[in-house]
PDB file of N, CA and C in Angstrom:
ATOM      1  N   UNK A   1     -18.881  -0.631  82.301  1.00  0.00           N
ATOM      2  CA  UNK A   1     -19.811  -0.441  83.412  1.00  0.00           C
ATOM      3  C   UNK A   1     -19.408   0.796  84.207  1.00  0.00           C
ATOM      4  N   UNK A   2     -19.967   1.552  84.488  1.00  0.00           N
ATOM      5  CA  UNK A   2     -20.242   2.693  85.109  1.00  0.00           C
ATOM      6  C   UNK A   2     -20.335   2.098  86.781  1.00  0.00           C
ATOM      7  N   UNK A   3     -19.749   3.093  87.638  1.00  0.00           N
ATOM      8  CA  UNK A   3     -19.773   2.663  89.070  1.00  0.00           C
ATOM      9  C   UNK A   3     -20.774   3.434  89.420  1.00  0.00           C
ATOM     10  N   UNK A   4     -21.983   2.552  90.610  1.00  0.00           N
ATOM     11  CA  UNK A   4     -23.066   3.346  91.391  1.00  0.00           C
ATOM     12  C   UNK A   4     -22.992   3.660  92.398  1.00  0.00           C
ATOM     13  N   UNK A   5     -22.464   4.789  93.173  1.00  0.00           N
ATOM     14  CA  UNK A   5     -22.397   4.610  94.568  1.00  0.00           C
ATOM     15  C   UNK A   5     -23.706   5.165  95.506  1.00  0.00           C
ATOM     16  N   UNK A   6     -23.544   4.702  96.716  1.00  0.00           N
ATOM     17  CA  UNK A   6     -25.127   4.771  97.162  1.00  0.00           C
ATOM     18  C   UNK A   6     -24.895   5.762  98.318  1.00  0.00           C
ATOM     19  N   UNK A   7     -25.475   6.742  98.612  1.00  0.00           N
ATOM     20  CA  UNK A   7     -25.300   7.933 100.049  1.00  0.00           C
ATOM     21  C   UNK A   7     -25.610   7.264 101.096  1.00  0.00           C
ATOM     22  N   UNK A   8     -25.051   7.565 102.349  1.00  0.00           N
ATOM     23  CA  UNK A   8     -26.464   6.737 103.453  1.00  0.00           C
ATOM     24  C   UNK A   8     -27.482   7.146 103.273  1.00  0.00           C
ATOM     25  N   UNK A   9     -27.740   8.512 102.884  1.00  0.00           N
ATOM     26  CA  UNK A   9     -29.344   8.390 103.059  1.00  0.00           C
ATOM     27  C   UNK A   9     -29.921   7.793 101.898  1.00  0.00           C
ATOM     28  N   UNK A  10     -29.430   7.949 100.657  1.00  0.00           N
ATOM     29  CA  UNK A  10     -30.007   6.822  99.849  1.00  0.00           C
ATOM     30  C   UNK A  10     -30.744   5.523 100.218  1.00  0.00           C
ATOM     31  N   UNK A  11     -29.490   4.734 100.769  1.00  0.00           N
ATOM     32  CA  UNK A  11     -29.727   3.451 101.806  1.00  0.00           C
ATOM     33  C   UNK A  11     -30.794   3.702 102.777  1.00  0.00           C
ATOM     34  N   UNK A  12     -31.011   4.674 103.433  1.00  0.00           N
ATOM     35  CA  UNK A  12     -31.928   4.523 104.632  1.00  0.00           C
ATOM     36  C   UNK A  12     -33.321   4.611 103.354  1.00  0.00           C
ATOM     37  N   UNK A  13     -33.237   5.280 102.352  1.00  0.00           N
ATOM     38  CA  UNK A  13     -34.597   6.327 101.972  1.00  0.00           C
ATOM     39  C   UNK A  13     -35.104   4.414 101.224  1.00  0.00           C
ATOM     40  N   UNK A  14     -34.186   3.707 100.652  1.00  0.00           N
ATOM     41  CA  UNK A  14     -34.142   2.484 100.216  1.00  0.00           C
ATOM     42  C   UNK A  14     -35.164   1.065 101.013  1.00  0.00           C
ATOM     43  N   UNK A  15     -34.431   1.349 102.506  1.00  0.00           N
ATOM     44  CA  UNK A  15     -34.722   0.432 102.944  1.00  0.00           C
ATOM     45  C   UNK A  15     -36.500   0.907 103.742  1.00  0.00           C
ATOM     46  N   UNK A  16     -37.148   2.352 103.341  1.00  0.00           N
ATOM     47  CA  UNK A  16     -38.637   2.683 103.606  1.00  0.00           C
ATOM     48  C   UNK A  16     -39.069   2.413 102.249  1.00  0.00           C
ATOM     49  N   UNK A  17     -38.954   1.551 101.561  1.00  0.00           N
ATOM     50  CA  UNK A  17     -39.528   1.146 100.412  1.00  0.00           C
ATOM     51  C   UNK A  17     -40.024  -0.255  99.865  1.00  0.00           C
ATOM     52  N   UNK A  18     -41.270  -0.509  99.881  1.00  0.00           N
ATOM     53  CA  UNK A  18     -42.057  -1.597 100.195  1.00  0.00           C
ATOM     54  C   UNK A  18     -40.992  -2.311  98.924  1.00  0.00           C
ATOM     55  N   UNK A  19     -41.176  -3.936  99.497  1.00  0.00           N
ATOM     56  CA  UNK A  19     -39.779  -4.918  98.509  1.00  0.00           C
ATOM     57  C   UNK A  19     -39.806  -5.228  97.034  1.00  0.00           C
ATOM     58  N   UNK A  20     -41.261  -4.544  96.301  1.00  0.00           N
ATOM     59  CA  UNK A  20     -41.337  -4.884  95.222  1.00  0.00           C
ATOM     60  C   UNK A  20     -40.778  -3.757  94.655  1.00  0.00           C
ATOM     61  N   UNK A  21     -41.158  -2.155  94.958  1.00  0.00           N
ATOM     62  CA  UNK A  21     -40.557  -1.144  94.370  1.00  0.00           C
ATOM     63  C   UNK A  21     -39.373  -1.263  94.568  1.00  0.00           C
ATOM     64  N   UNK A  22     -38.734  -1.350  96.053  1.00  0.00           N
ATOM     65  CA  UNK A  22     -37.826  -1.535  95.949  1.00  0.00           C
ATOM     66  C   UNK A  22     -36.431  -2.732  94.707  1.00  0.00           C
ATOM     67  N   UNK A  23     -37.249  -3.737  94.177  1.00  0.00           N
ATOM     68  CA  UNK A  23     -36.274  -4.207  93.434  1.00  0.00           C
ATOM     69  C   UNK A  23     -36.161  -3.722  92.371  1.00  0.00           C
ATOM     70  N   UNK A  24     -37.183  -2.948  91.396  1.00  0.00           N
ATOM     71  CA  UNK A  24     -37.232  -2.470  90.222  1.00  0.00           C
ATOM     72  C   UNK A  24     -36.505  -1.003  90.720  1.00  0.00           C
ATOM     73  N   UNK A  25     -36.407  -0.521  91.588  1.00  0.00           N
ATOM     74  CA  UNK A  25     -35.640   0.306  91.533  1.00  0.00           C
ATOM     75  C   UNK A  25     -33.665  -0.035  91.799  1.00  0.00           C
ATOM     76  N   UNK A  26     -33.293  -0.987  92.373  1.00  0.00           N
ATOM     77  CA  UNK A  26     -32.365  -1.411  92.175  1.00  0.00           C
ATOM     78  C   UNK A  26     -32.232  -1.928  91.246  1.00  0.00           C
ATOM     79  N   UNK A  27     -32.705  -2.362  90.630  1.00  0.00           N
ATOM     80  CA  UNK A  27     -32.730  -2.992  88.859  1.00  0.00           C
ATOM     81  C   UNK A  27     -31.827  -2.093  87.973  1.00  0.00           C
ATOM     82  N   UNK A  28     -32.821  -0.834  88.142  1.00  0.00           N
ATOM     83  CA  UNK A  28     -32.571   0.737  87.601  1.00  0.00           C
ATOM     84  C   UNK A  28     -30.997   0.808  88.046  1.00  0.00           C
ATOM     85  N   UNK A  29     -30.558   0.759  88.822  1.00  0.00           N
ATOM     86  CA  UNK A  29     -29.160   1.236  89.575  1.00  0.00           C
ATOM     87  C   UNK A  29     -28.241   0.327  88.926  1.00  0.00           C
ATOM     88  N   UNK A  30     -28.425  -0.912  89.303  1.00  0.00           N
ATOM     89  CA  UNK A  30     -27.479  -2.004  89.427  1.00  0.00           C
ATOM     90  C   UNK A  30     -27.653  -2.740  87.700  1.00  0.00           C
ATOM     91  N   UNK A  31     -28.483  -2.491  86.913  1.00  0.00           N
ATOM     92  CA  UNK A  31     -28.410  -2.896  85.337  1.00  0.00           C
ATOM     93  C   UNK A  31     -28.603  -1.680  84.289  1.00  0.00           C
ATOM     94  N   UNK A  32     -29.582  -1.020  84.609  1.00  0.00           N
ATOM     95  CA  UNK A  32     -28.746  -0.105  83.602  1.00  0.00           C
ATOM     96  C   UNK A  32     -28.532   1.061  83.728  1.00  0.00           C
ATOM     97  N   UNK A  33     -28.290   1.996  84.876  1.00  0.00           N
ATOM     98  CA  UNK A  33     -27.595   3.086  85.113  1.00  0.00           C
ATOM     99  C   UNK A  33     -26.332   2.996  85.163  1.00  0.00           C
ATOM    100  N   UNK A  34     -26.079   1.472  85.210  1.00  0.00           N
ATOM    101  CA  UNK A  34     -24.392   1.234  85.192  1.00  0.00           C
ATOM    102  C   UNK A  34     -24.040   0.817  84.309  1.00  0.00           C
ATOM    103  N   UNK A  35     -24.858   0.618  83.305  1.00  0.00           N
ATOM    104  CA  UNK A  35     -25.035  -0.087  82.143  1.00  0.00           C
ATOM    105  C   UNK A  35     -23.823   1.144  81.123  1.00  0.00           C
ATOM    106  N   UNK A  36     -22.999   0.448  80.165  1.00  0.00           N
ATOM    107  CA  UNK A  36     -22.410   1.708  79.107  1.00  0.00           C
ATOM    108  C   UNK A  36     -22.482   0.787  78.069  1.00  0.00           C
ATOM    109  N   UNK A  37     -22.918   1.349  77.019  1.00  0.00           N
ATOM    110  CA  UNK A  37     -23.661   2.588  77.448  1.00  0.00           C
ATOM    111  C   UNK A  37     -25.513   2.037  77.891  1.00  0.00           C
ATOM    112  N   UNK A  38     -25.969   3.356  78.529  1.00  0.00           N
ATOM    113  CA  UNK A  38     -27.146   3.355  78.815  1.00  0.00           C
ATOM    114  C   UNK A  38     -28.006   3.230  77.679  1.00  0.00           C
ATOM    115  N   UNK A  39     -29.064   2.497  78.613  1.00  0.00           N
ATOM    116  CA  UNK A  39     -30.383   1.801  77.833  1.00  0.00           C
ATOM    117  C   UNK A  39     -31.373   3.519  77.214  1.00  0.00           C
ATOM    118  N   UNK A  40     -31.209   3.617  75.897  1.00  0.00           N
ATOM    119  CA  UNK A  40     -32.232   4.892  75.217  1.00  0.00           C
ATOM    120  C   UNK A  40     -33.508   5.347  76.166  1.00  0.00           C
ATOM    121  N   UNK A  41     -34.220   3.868  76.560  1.00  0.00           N
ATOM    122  CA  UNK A  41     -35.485   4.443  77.309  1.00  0.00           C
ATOM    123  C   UNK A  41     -35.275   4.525  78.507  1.00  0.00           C
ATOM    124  N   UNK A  42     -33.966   4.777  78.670  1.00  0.00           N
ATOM    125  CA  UNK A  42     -34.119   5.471  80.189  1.00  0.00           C
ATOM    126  C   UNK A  42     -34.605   6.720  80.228  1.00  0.00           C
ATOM    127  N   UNK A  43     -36.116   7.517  81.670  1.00  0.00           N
ATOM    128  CA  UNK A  43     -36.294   8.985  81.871  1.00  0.00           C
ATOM    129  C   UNK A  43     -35.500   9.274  82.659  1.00  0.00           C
ATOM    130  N   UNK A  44     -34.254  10.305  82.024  1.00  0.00           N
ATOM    131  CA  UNK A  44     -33.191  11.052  82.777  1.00  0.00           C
ATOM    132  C   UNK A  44     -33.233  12.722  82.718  1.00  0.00           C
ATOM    133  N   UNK A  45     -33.183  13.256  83.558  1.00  0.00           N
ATOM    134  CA  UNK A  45     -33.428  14.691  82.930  1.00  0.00           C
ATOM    135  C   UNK A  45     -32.702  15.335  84.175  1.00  0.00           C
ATOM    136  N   UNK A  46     -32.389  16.738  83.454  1.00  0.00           N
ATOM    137  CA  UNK A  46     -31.164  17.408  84.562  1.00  0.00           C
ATOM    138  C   UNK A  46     -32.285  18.407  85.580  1.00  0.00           C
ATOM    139  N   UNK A  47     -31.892  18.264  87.109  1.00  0.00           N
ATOM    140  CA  UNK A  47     -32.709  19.397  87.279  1.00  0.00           C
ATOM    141  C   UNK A  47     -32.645  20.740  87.350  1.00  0.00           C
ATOM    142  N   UNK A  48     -33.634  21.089  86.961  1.00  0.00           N
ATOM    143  CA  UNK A  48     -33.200  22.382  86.558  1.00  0.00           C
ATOM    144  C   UNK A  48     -32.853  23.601  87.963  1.00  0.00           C
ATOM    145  N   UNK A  49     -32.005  24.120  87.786  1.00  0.00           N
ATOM    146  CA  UNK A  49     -31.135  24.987  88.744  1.00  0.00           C
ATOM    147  C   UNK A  49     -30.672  24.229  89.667  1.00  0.00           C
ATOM    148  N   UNK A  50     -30.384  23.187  89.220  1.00  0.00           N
ATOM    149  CA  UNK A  50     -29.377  22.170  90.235  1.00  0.00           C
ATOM    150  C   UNK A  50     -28.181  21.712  89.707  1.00  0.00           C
ATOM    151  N   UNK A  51     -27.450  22.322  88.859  1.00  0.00           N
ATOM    152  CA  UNK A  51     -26.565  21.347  88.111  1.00  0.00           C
ATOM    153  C   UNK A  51     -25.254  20.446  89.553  1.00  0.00           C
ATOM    154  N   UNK A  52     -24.605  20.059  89.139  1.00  0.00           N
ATOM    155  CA  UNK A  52     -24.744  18.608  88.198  1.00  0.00           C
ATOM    156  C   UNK A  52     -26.150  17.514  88.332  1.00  0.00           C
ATOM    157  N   UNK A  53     -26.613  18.100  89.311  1.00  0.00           N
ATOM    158  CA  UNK A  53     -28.047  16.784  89.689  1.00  0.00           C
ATOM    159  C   UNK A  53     -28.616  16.180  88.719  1.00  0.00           C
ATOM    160  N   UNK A  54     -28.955  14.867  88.632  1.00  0.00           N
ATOM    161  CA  UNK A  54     -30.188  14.649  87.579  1.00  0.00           C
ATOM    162  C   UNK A  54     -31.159  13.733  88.074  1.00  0.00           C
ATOM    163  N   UNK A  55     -32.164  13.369  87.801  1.00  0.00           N
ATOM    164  CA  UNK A  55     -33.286  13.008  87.711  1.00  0.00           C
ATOM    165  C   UNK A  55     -33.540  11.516  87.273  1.00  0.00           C
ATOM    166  N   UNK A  56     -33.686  10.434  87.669  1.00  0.00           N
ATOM    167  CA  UNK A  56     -34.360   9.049  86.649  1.00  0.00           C
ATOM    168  C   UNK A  56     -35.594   8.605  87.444  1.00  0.00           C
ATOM    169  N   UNK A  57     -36.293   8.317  86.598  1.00  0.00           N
ATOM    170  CA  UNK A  57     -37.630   7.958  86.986  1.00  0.00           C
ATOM    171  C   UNK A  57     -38.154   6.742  86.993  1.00  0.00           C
ATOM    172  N   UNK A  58     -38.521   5.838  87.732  1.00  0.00           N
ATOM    173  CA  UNK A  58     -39.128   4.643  88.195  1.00  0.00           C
ATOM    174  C   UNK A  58     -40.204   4.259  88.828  1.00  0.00           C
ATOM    175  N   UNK A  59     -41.394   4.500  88.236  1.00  0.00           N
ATOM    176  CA  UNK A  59     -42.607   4.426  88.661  1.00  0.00           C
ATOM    177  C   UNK A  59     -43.160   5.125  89.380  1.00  0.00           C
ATOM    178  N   UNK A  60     -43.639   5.525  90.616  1.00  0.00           N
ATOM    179  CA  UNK A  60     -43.565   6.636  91.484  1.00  0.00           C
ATOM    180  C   UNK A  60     -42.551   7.071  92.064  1.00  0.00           C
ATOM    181  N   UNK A  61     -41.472   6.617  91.815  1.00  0.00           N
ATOM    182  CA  UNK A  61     -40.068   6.952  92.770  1.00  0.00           C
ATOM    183  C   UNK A  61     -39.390   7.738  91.572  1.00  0.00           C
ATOM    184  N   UNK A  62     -38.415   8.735  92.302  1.00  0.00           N
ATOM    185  CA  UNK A  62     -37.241   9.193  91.376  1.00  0.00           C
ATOM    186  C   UNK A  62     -36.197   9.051  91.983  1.00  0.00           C
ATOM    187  N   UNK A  63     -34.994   9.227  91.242  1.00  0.00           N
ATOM    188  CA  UNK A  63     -33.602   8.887  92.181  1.00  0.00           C
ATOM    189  C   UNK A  63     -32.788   9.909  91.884  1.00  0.00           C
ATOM    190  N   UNK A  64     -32.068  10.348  92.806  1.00  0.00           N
ATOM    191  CA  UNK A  64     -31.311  11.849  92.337  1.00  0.00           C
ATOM    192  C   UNK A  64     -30.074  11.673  92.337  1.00  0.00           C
ATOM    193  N   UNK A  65     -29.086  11.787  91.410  1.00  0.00           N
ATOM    194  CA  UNK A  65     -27.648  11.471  91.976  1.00  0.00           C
ATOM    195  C   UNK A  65     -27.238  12.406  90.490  1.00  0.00           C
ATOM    196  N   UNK A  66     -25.853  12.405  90.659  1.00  0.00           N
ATOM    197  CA  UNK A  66     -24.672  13.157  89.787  1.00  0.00           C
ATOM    198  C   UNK A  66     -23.614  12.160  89.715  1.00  0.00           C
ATOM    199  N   UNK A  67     -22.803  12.656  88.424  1.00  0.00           N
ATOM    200  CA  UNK A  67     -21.906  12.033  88.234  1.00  0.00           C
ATOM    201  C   UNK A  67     -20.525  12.263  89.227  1.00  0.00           C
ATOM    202  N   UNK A  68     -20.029  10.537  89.500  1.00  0.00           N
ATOM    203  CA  UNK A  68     -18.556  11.141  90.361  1.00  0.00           C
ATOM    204  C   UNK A  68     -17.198  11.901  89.747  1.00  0.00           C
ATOM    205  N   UNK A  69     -16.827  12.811  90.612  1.00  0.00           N
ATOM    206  CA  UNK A  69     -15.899  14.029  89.951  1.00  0.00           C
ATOM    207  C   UNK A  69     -14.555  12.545  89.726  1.00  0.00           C
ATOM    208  N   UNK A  70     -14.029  13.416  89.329  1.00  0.00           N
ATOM    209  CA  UNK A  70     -12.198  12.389  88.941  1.00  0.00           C
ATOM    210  C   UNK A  70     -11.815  11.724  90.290  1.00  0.00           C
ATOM    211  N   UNK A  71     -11.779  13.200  91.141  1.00  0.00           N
ATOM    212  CA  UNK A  71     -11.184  13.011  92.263  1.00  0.00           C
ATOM    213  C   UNK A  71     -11.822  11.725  93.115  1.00  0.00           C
ATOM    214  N   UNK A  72     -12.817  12.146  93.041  1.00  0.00           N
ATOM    215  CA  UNK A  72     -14.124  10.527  93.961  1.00  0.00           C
ATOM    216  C   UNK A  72     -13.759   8.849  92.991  1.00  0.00           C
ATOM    217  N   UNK A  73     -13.666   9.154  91.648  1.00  0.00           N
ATOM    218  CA  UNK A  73     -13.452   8.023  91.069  1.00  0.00           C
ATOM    219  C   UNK A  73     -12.177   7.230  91.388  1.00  0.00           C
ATOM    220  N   UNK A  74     -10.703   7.979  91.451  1.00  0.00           N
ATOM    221  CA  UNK A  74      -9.545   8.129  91.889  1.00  0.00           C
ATOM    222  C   UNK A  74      -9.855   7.374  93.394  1.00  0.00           C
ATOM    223  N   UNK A  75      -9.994   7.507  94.044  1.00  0.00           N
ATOM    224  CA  UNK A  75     -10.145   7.568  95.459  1.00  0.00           C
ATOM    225  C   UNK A  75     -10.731   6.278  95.534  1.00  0.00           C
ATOM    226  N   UNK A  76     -11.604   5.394  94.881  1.00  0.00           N
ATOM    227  CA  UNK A  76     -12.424   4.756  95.077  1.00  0.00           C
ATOM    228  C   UNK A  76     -11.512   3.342  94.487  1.00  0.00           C
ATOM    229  N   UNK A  77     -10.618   3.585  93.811  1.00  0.00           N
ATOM    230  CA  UNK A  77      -9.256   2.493  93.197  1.00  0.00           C
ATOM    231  C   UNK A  77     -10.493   1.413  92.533  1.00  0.00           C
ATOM    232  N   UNK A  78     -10.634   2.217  91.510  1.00  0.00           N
ATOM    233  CA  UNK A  78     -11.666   0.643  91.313  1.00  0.00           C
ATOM    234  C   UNK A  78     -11.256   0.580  89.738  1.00  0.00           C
ATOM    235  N   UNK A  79     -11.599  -0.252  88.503  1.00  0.00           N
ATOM    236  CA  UNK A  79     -11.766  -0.034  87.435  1.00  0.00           C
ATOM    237  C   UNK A  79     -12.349   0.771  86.714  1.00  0.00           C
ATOM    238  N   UNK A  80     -13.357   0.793  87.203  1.00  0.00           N
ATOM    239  CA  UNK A  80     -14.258   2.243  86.646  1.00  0.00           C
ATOM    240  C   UNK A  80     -13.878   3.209  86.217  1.00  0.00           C
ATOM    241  N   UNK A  81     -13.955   4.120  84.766  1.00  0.00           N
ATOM    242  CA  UNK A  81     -13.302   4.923  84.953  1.00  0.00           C
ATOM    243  C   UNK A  81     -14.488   6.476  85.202  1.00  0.00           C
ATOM    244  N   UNK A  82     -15.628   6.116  85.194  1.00  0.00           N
ATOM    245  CA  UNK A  82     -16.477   7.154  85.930  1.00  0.00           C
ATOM    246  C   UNK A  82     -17.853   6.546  87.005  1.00  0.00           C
ATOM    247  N   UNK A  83     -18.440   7.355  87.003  1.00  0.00           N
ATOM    248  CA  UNK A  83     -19.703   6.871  87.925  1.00  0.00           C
ATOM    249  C   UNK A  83     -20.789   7.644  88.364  1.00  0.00           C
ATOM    250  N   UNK A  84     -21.784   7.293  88.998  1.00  0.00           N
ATOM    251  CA  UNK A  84     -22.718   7.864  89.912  1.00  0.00           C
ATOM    252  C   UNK A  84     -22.321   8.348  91.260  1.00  0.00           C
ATOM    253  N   UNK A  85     -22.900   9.246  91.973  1.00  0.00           N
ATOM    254  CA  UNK A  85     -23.403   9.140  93.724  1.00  0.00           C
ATOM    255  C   UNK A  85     -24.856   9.816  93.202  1.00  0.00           C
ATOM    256  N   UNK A  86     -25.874   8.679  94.191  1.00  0.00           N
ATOM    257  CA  UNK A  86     -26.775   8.303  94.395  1.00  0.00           C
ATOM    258  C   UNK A  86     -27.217   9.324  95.435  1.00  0.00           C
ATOM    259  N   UNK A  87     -27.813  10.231  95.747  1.00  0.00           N
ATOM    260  CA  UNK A  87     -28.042  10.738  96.975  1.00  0.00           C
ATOM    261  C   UNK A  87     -28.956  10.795  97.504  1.00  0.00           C
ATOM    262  N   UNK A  88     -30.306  10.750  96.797  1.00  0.00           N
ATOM    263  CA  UNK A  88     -31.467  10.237  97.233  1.00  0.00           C
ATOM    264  C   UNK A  88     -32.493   9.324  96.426  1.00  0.00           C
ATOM    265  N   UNK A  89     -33.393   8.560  96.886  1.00  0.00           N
ATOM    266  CA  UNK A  89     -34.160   7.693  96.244  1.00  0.00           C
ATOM    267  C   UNK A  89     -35.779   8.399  96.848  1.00  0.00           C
ATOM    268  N   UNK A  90     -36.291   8.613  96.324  1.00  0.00           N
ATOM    269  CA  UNK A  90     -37.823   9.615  97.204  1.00  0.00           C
ATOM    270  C   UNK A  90     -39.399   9.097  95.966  1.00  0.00           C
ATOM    271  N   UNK A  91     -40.167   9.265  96.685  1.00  0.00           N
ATOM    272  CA  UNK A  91     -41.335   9.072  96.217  1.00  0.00           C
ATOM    273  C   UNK A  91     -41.429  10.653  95.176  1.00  0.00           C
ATOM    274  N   UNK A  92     -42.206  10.361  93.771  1.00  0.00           N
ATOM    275  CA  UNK A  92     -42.319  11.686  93.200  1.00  0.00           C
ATOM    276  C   UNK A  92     -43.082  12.657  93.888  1.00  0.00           C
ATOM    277  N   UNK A  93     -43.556  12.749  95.170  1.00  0.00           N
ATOM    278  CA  UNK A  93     -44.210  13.941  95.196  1.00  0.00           C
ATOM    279  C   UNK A  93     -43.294  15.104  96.251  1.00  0.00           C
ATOM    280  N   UNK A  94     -42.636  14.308  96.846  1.00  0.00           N
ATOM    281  CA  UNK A  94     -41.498  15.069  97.256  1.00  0.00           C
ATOM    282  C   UNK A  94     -40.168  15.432  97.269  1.00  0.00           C
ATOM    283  N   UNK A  95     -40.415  15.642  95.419  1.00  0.00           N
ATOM    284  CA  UNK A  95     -38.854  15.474  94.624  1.00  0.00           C
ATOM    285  C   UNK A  95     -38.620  17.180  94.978  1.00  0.00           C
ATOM    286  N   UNK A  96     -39.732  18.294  94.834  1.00  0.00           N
ATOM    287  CA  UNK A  96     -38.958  19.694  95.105  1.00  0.00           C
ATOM    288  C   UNK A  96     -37.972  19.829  96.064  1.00  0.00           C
ATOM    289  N   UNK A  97     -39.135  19.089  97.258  1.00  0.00           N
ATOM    290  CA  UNK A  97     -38.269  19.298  98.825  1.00  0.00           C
ATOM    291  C   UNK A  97     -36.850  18.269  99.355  1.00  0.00           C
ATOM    292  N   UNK A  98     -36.920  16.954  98.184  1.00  0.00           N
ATOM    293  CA  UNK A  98     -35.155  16.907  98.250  1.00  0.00           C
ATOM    294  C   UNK A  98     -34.552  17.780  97.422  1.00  0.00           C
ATOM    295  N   UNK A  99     -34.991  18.235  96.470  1.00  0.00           N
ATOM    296  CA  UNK A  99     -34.262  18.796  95.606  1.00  0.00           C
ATOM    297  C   UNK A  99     -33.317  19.727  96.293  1.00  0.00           C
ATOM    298  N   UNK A 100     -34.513  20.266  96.633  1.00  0.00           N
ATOM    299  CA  UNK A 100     -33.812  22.166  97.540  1.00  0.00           C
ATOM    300  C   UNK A 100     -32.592  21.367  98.564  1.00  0.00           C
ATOM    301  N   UNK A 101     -32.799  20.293  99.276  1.00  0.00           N
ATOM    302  CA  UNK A 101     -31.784  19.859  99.561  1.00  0.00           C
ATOM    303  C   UNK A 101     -30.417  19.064  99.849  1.00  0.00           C
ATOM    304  N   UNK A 102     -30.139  19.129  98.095  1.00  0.00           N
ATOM    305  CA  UNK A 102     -28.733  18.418  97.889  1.00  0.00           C
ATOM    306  C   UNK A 102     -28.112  19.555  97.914  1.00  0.00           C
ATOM    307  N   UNK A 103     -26.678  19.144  97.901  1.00  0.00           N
ATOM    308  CA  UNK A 103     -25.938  19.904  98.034  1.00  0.00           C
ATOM    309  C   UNK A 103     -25.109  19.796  96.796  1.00  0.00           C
ATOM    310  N   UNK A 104     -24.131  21.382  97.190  1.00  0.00           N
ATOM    311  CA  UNK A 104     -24.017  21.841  95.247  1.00  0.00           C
ATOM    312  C   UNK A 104     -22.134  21.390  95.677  1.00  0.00           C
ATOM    313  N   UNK A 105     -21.528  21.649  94.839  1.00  0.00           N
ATOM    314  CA  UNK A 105     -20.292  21.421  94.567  1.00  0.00           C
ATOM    315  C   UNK A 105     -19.852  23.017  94.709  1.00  0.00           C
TER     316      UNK A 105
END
């Protein structure tokens, strides 16, 4: 199992999300993004001129997160030996305008 960690704003962007999307999108997080290995039909895609960012898709929502560096996994004392951060959860039509603002490594 892969560790998911969640941003606050993740959490806040989470809790403006009516309770049905909202569970199929924790579904996504909590079964098989953490899932190892991952489920084939997952839509994952990198964005482009964002690296490490990527992309999964859940009905009208997308979720943006990267994988955690060593150092974050380390830090976190858990079993895991890699993971997610989660940084945003957004409706698809305003995936450019989080995009432009995650932040890069």
């Amino acid at each position: 199992m892969y560790r998911v960690e969640l941003s606050k704003r993740a959490l806040r962007d989470l809790r403006r999300i009516d309770h049905k999307s909202r569970r199929r999108l924790l579904d996504l997080l909590e079964n098989e993004l953490a899932a190892e290995p991952q489920p084939a039909n997952l839509d994952i895609k990198p964005l482009t001129g964002r690296a490490p960012w990527l992309r999964a898709r859940r009905g009208e929502y997308r979720v943006l997160y990267r994988p955690l560096t060593e150092d974050e996994v380390q830090a976190l004392s858990t079993q895991e030996q890699a993971g997610f951060l989660v940084e945003r959860v957004i409706d698809r039509g305003d995936l450019e305008r989080a995009a432009s603002t995650l932040p890069t490594r």
